[in-house]
C-alpha atoms as a PDB file:
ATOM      1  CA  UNK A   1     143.054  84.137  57.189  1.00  0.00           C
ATOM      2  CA  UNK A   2     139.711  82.617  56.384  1.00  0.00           C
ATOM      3  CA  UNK A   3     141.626  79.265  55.995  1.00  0.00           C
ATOM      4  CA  UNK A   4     143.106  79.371  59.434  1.00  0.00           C
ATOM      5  CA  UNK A   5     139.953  80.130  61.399  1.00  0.00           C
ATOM      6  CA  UNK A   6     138.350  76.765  59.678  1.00  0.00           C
ATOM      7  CA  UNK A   7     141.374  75.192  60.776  1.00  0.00           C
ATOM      8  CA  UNK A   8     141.110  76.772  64.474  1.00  0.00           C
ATOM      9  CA  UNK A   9     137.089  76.074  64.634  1.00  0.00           C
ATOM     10  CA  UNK A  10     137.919  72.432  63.885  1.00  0.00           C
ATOM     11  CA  UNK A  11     140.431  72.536  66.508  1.00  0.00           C
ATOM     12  CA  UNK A  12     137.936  74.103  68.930  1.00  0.00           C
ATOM     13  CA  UNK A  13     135.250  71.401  68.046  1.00  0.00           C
ATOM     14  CA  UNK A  14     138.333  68.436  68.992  1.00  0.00           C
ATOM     15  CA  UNK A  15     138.755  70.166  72.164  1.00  0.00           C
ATOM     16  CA  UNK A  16     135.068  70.427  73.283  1.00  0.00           C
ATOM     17  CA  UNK A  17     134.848  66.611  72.188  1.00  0.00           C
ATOM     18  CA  UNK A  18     137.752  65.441  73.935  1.00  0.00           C
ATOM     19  CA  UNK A  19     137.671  67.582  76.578  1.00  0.00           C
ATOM     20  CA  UNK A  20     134.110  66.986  77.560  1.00  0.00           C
ATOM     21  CA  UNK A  21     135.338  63.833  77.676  1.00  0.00           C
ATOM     22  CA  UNK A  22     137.954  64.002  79.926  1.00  0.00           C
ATOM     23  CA  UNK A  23     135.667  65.976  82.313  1.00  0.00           C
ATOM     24  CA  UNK A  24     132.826  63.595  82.504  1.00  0.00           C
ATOM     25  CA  UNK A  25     134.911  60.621  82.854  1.00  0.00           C
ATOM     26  CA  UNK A  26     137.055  62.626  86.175  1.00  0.00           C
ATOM     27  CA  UNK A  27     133.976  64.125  87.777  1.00  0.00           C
ATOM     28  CA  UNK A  28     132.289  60.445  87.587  1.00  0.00           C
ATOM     29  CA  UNK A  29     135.514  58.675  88.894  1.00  0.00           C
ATOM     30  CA  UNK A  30     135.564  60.816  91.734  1.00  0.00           C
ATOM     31  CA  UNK A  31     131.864  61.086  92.379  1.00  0.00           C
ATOM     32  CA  UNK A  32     132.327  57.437  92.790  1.00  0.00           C
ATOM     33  CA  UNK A  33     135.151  57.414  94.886  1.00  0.00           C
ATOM     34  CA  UNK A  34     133.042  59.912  97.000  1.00  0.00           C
ATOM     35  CA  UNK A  35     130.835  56.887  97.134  1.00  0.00           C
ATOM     36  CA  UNK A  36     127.389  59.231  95.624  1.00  0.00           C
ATOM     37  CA  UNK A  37     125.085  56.889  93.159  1.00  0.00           C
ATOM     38  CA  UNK A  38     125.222  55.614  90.055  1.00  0.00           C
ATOM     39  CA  UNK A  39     122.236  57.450  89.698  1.00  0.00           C
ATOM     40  CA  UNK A  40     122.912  60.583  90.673  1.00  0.00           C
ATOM     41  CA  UNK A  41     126.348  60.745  88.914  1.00  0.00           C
ATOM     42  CA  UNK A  42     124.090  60.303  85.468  1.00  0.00           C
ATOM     43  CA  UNK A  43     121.622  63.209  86.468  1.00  0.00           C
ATOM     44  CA  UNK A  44     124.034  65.628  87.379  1.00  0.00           C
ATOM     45  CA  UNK A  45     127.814  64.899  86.140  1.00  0.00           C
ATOM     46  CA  UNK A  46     126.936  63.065  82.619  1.00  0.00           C
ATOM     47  CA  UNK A  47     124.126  65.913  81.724  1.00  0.00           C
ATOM     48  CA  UNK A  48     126.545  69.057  83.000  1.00  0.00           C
ATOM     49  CA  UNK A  49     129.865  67.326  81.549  1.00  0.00           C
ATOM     50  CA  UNK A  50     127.869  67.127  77.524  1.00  0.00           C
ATOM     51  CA  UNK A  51     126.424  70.709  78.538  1.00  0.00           C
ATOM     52  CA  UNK A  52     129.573  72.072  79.133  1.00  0.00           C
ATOM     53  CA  UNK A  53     130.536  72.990  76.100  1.00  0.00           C
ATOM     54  CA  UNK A  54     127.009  74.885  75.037  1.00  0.00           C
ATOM     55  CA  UNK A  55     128.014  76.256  79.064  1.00  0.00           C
ATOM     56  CA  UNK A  56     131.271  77.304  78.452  1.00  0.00           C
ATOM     57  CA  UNK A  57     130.450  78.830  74.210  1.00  0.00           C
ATOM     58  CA  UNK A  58     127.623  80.937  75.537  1.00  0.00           C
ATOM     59  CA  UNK A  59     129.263  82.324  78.699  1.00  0.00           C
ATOM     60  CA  UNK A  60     132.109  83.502  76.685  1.00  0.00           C
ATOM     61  CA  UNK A  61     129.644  85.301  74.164  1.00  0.00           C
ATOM     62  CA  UNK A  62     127.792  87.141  76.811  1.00  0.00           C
ATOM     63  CA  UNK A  63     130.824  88.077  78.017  1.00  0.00           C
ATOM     64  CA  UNK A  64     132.110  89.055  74.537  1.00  0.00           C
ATOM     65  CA  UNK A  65     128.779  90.904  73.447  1.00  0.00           C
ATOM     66  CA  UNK A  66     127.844  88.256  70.869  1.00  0.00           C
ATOM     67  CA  UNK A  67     124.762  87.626  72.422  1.00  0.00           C
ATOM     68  CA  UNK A  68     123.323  86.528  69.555  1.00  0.00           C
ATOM     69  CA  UNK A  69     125.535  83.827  69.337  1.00  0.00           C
ATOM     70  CA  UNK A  70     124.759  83.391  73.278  1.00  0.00           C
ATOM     71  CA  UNK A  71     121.046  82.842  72.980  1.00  0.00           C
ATOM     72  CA  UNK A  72     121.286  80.790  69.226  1.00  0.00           C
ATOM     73  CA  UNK A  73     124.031  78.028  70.553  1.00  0.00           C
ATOM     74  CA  UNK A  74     121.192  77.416  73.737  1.00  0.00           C
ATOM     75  CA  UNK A  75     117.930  77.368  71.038  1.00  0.00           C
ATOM     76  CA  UNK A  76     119.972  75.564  68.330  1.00  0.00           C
ATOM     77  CA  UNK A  77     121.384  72.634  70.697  1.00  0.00           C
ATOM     78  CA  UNK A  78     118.312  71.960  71.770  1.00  0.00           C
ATOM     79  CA  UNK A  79     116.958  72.032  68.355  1.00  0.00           C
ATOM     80  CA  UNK A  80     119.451  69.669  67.572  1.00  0.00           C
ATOM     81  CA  UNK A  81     119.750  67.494  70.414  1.00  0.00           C
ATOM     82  CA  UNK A  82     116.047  66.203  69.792  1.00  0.00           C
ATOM     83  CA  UNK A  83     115.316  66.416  66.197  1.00  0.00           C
ATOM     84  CA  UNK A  84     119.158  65.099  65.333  1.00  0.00           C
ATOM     85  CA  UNK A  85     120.527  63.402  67.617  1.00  0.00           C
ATOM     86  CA  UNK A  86     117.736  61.347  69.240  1.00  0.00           C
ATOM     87  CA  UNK A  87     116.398  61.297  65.656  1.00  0.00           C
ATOM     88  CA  UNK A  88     119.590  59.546  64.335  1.00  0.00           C
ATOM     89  CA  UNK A  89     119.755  57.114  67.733  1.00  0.00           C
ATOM     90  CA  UNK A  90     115.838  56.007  67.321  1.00  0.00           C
ATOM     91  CA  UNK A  91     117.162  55.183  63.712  1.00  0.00           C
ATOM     92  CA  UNK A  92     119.773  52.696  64.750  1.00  0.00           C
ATOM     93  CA  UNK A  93     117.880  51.098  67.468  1.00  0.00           C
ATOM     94  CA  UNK A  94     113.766  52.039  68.739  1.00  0.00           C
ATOM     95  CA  UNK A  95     114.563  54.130  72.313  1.00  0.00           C
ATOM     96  CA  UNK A  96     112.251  53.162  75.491  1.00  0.00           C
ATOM     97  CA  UNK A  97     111.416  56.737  77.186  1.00  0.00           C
ATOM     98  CA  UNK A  98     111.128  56.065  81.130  1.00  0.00           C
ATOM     99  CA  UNK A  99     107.718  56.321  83.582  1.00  0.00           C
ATOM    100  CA  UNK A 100     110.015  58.979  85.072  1.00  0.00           C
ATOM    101  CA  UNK A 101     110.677  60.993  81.939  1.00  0.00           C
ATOM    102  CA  UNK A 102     107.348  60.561  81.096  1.00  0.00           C
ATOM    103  CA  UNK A 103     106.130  62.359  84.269  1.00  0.00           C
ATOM    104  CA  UNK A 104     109.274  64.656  85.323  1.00  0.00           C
ATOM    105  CA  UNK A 105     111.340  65.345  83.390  1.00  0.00           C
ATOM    106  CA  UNK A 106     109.875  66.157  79.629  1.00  0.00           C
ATOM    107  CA  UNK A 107     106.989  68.273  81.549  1.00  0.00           C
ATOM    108  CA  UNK A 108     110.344  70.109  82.640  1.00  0.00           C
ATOM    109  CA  UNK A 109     111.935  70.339  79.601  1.00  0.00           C
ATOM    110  CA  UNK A 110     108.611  71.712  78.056  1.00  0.00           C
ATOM    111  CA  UNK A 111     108.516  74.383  80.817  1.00  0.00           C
ATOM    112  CA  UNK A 112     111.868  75.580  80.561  1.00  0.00           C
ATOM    113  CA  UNK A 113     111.345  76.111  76.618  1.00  0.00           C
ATOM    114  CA  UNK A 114     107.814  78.067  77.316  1.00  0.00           C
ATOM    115  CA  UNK A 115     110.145  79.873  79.784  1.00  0.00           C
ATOM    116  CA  UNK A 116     112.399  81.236  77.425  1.00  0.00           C
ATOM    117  CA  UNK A 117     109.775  82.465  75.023  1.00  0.00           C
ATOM    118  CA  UNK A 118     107.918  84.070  77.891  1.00  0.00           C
ATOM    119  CA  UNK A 119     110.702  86.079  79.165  1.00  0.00           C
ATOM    120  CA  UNK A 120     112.723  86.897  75.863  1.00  0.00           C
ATOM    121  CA  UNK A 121     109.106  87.970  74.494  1.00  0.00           C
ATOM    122  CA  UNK A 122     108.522  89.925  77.443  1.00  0.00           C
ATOM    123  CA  UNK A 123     111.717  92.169  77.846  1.00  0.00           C
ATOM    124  CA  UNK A 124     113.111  91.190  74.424  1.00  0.00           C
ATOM    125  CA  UNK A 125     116.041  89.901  76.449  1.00  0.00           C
ATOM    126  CA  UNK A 126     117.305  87.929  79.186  1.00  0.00           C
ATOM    127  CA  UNK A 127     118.181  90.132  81.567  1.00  0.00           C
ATOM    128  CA  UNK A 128     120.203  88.997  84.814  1.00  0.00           C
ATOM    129  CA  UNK A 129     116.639  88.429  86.953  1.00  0.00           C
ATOM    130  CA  UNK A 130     115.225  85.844  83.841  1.00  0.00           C
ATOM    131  CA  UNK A 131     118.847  84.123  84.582  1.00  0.00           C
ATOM    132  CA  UNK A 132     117.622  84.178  88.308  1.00  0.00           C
ATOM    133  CA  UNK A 133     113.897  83.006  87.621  1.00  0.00           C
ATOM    134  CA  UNK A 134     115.851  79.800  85.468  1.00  0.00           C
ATOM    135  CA  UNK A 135     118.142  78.831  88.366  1.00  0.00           C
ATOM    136  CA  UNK A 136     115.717  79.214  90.470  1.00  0.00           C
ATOM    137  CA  UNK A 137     113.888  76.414  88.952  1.00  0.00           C
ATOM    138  CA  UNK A 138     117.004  74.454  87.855  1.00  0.00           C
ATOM    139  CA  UNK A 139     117.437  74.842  91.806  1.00  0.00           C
ATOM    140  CA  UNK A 140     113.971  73.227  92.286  1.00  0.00           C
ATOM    141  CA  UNK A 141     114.207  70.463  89.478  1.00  0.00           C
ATOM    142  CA  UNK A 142     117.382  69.572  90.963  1.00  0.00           C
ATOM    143  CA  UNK A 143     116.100  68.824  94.670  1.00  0.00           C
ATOM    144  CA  UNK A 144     113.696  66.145  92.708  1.00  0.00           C
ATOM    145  CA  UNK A 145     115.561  64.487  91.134  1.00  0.00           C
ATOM    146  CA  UNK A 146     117.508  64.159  94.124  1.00  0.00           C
ATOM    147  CA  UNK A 147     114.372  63.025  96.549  1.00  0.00           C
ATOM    148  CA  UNK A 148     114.000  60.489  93.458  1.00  0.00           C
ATOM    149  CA  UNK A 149     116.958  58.570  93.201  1.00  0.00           C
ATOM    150  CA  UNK A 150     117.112  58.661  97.020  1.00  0.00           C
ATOM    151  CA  UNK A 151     113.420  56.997  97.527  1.00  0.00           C
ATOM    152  CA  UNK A 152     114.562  54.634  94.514  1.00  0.00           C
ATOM    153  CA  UNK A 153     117.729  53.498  96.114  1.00  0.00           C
ATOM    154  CA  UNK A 154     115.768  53.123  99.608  1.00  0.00           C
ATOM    155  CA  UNK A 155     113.096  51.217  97.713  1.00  0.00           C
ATOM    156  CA  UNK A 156     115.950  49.175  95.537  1.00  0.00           C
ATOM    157  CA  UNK A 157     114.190  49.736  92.611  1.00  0.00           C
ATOM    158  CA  UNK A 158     116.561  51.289  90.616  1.00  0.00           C
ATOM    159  CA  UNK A 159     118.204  49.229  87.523  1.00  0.00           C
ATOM    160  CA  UNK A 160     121.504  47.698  87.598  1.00  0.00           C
ATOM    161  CA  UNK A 161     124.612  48.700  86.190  1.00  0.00           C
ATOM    162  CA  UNK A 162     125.860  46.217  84.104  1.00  0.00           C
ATOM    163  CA  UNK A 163     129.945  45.223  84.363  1.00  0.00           C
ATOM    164  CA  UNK A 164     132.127  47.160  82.301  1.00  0.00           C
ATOM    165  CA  UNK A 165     134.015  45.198  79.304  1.00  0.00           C
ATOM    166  CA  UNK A 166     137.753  45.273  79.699  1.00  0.00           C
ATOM    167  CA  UNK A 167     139.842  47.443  77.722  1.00  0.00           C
ATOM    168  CA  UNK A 168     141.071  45.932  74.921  1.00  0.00           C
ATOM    169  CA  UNK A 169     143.797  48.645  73.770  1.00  0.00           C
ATOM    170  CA  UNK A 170     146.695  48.914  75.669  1.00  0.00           C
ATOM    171  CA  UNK A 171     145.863  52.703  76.281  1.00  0.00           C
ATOM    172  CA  UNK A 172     142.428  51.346  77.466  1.00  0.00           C
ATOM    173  CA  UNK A 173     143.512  49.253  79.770  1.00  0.00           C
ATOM    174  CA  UNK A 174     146.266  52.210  80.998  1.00  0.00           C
ATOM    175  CA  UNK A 175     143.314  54.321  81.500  1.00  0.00           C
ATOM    176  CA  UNK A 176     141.320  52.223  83.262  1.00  0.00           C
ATOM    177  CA  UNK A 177     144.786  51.590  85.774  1.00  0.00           C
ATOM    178  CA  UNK A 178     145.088  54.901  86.171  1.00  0.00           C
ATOM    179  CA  UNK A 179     141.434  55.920  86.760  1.00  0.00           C
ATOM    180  CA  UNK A 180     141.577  54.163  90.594  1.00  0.00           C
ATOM    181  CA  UNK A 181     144.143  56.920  91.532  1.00  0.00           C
ATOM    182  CA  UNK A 182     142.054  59.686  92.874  1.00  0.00           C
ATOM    183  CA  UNK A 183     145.282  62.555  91.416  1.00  0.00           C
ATOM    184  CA  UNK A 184     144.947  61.364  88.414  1.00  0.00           C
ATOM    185  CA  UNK A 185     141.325  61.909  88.243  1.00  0.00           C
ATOM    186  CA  UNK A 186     141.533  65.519  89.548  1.00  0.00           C
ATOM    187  CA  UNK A 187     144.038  66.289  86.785  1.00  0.00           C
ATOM    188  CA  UNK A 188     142.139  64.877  84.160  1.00  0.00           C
ATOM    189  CA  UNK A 189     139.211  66.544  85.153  1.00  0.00           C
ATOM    190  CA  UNK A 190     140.973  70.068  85.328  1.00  0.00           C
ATOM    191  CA  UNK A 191     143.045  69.101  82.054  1.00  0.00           C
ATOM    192  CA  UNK A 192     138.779  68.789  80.431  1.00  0.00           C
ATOM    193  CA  UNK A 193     137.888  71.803  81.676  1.00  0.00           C
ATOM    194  CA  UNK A 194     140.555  73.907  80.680  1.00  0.00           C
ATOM    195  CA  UNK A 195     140.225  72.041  77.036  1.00  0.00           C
ATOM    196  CA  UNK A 196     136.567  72.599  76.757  1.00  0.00           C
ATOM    197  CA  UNK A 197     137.188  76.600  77.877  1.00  0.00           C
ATOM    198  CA  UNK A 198     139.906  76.946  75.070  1.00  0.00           C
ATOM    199  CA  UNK A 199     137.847  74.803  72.297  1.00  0.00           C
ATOM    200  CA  UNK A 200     135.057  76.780  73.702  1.00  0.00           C
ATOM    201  CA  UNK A 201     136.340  80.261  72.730  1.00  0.00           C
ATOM    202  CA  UNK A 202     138.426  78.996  69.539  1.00  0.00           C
ATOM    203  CA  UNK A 203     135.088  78.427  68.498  1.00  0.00           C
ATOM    204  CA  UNK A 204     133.300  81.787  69.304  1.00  0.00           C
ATOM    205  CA  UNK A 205     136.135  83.835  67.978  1.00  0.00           C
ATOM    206  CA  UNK A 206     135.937  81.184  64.623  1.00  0.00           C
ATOM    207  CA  UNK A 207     131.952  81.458  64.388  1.00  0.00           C
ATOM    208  CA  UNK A 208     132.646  85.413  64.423  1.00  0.00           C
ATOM    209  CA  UNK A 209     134.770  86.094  62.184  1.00  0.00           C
ATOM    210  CA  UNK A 210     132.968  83.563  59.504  1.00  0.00           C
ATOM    211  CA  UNK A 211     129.632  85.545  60.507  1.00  0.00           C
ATOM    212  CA  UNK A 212     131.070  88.872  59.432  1.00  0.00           C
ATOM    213  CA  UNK A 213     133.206  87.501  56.282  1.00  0.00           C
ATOM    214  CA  UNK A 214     130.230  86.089  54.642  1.00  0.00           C
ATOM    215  CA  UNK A 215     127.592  88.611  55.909  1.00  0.00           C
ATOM    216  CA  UNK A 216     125.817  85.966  57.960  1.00  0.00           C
ATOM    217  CA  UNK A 217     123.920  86.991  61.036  1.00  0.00           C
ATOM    218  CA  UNK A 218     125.804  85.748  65.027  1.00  0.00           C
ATOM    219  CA  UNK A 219     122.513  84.011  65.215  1.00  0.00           C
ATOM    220  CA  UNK A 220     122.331  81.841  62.008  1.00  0.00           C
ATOM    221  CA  UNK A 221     126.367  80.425  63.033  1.00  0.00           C
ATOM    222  CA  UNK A 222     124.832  80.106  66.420  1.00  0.00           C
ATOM    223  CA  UNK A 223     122.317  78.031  65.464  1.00  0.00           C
ATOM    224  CA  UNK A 224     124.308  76.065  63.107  1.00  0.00           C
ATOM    225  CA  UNK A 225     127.767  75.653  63.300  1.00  0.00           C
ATOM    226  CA  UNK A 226     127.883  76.805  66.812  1.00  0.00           C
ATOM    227  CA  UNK A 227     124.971  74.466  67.817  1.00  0.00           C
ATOM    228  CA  UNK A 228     126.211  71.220  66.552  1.00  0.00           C
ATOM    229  CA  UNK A 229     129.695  71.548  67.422  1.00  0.00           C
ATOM    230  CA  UNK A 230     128.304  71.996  70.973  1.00  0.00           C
ATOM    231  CA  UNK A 231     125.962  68.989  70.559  1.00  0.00           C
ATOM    232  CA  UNK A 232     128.892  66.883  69.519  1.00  0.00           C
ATOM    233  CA  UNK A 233     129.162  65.571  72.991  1.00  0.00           C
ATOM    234  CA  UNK A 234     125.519  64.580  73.249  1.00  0.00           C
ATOM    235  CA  UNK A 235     125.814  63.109  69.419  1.00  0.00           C
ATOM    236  CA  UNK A 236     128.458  60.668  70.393  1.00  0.00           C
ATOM    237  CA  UNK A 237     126.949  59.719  73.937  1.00  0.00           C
ATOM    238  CA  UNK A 238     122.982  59.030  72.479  1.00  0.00           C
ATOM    239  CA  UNK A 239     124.112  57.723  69.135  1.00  0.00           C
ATOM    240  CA  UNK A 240     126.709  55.244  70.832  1.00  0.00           C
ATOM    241  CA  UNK A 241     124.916  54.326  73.553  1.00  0.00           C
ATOM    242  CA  UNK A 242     122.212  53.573  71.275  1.00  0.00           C
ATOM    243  CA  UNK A 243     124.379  50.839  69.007  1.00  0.00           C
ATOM    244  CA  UNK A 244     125.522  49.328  72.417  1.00  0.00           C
ATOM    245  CA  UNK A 245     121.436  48.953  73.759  1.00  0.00           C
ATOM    246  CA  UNK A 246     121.939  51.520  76.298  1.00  0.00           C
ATOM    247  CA  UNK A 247     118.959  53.162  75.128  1.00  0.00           C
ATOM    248  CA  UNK A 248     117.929  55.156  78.499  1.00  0.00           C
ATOM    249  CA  UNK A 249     121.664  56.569  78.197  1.00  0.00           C
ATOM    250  CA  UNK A 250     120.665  57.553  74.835  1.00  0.00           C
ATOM    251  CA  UNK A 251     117.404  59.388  76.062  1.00  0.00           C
ATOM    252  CA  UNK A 252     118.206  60.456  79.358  1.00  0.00           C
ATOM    253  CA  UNK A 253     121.292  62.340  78.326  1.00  0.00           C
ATOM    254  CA  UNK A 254     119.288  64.506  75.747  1.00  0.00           C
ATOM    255  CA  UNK A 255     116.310  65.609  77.648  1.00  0.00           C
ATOM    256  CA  UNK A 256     118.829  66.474  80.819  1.00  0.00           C
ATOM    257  CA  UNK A 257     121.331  67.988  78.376  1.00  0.00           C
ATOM    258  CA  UNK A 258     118.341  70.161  76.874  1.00  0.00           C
ATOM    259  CA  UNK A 259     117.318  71.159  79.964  1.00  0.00           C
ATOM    260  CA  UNK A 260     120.847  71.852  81.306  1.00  0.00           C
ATOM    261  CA  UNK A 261     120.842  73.940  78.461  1.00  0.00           C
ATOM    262  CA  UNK A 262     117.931  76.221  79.236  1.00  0.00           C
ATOM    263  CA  UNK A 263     118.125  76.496  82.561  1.00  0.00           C
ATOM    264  CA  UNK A 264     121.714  76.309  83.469  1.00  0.00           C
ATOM    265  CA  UNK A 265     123.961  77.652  80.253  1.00  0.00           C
ATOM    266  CA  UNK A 266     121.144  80.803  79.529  1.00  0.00           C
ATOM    267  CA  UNK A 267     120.628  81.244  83.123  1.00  0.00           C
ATOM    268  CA  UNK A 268     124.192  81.737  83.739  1.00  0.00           C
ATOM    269  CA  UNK A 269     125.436  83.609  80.871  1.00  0.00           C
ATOM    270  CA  UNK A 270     122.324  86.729  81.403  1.00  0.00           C
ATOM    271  CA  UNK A 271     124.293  87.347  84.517  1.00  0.00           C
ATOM    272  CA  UNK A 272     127.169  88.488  82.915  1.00  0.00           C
ATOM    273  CA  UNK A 273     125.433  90.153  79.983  1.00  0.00           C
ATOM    274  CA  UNK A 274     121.596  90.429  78.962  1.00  0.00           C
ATOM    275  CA  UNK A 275     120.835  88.021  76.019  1.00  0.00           C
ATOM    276  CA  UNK A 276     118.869  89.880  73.323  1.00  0.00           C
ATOM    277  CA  UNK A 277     116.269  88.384  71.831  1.00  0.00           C
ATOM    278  CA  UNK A 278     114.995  89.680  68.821  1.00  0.00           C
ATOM    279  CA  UNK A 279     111.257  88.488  68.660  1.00  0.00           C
ATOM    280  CA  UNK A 280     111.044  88.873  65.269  1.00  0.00           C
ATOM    281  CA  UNK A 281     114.027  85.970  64.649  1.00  0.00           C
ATOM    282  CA  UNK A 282     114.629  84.530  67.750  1.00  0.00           C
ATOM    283  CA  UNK A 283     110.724  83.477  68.546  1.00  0.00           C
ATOM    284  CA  UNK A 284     110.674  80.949  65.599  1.00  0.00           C
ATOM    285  CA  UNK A 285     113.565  79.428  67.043  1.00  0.00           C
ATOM    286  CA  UNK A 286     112.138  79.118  70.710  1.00  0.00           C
ATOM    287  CA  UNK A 287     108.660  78.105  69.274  1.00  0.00           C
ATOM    288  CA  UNK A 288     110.462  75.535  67.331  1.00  0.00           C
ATOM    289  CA  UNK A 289     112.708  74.152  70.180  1.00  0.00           C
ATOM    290  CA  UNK A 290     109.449  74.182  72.333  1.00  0.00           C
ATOM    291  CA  UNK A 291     107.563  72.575  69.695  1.00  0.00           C
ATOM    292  CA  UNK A 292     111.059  69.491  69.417  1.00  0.00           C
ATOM    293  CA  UNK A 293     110.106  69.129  73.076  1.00  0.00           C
ATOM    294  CA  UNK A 294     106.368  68.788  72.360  1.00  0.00           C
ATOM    295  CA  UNK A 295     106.525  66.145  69.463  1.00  0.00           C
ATOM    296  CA  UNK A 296     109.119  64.077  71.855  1.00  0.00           C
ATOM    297  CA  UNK A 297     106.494  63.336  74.290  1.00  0.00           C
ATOM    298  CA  UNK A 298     103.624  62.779  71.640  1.00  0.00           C
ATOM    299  CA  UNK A 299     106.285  60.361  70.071  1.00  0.00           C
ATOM    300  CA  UNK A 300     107.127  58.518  72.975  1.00  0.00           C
ATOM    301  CA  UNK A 301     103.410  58.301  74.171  1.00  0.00           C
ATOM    302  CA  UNK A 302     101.730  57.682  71.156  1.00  0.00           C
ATOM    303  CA  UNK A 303     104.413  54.753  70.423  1.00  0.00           C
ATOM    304  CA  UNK A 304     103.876  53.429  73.788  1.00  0.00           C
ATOM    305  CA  UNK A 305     106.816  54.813  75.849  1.00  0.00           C
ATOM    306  CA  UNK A 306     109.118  54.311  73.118  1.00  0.00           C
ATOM    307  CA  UNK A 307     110.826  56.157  70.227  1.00  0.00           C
ATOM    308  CA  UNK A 308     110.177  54.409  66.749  1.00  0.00           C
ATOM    309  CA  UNK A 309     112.326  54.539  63.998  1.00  0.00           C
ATOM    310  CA  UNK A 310     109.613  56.358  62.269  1.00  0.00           C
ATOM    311  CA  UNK A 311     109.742  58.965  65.173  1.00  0.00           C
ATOM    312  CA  UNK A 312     113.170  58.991  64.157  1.00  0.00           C
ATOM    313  CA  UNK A 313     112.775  59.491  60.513  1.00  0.00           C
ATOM    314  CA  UNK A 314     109.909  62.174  61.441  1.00  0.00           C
ATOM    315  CA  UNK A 315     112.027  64.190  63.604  1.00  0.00           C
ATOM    316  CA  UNK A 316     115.504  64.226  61.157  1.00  0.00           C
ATOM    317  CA  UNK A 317     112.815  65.374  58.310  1.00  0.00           C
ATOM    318  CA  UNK A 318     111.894  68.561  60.896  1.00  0.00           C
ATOM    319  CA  UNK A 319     115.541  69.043  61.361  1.00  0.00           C
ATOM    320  CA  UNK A 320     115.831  69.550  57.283  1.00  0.00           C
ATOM    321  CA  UNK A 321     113.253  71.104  56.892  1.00  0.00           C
ATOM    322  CA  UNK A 322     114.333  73.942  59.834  1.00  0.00           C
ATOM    323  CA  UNK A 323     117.741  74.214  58.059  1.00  0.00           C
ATOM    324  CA  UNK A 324     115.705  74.704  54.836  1.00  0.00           C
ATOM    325  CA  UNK A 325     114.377  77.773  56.337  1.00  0.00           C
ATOM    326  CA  UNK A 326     117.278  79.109  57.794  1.00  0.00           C
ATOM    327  CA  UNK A 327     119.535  79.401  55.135  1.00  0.00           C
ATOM    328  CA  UNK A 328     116.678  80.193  52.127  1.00  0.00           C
ATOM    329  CA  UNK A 329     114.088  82.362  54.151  1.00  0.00           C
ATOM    330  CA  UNK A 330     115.979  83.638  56.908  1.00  0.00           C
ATOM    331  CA  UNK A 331     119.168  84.671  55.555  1.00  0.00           C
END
């Protein structure tokens, strides 16, 4: 039994892959044929299509009552996201960190993780009212970002897209003939979500039953297994995106997705059940996803508005060394 629920977590993570996939590349498509920006579509569709699956894995926990599992796939991800993932992607190629990141959105990042530890630590939980104080902000952070990319496209300041290279693969080049229909679009992006939903719980059931067979806590699988398969998304955008040059893709996908995270995936999933938070575990791990957030600005100003590879090296040695104490001090 143990041997099938590997083989269905696996399946789960293929589905959350692919099927964030499917969703970004619909909701884009149509955003465009909508005619909104370039722009926009990357602060809003991109960031909520590589959320979805931490979305989609921590909605069906609260609703479950593995809130555990809830609250350590939102900490972990984030965890992950910055000392991984970016820390893998400043590795292959140094990241530039925008003015705008600079002055927006990693002060909004840091808030939302001195958020979390303010309001688990304070009702050691996340009761359906935190979930309304996050969206509240995501609300707010949202309208900005908007005003933003509307005074940049009035101002015509905002960077152009490159042309996209033609598909090489005959399925490419099938896709790309069958993106301009607007159906096909809608299908495909109904067709993601309904993969990332089932990969979703496949993996929450999986992550359960491994928990209990091996006496490991909800929250260590949460913020391991759970947590990277989640990232997965982000880990092939920013580490791809970094081999190809598009380094702001690369940066700008993991501080929205973090934030995303945060304020949209826990926000959400304390309506339908309050997330505990157990100060005497749970605190490290918001101190520590805080403290990603922290050394990600002191990086990127201390190496001029970019992300060395030594910044990269630094952060995959604090992702060790947080594994290190999860699974010899914690457990």
């Amino acid at each position: 039994m143990l041997y099938l629920w590997i083989f269905l977590i696996i399946v789960g993570f293929a589905l959350l892959v692919k099927g964030a996939d499917f969703f970004v590349d619909g909701a884009a498509g149509i955003a465009e044929k909508c005619k909104v920006s370039a722009l926009v579509i990357g602060l809003t569709v991109v960031a909520f299509g590589t959320s979805a699956p931490e979305l989609c894995v921590s909605v069906t926990s609260a609703i479950r009552g593995s809130t555990e599992l809830a609250i350590g796939n939102v900490l972990g991800s984030n965890i992950t996201n910055i000392f991984l993932i970016l820390g893998i992607s400043a590795l292959v190629r140094p990241l530039p960190v925008q003015r705008s990141s600079l002055v927006l959105d990693l002060p909004v990042l840091l808030l939302a993780s001195a958020l979390i530890v303010g309001l688990g630590v304070w009702g050691n939980a996340l009761s359906w009212w935190d979930g309304l104080i996050l969206l509240a902000v995501f609300a707010g952070y949202m309208v900005l970002l908007f005003r933003n990319a509307r005074k940049e496209q009035q101002e015509g300041g905002g960077p152009q897209e490159a042309p996209e290279e033609a598909p090489s693969s005959a399925y490419g080049k099938w896709m790309a003939k069958m993106e301009q229909k607007t159906w096909f679009l809608i299908v495909i992006t109904l067709v993601g979500l309904g993969m990332v939903v089932g990969g979703g719980t496949l993996l929450v059931e999986g992550a359960k039953y491994i928990a209990r067979s091996f006496g490991v806590g909800e929250d260590i699988i949460g913020l391991t297994v759970v947590a990277i398969g989640t990232s997965l998304p982000e880990l092939v955008t920013s580490v791809v995106a970094a081999a190809k040059g598009k380094t702001d893709i690369a940066v700008g996908n993991i501080i929205g997705s973090n934030i995303f995270n945060i304020f949209l995936v826990a926000g959400v999933a304390s309506l339908f059940h309050p997330l505990t938070f157990a100060v005497s575990r749970n605190l490290v791990d918001a101190l520590v996803a805080l403290g990603a957030g922290g050394m990600l600005l002191i990086f990127a100003l201390a190496g001029k508005k970019n992300l060395a590879r030594w910044a990269g090296a630094v952060m995959l040695l604090c992702f060790i060394g947080y594994y290190v104490y999860l699974f010899l001090v914690r457990v």
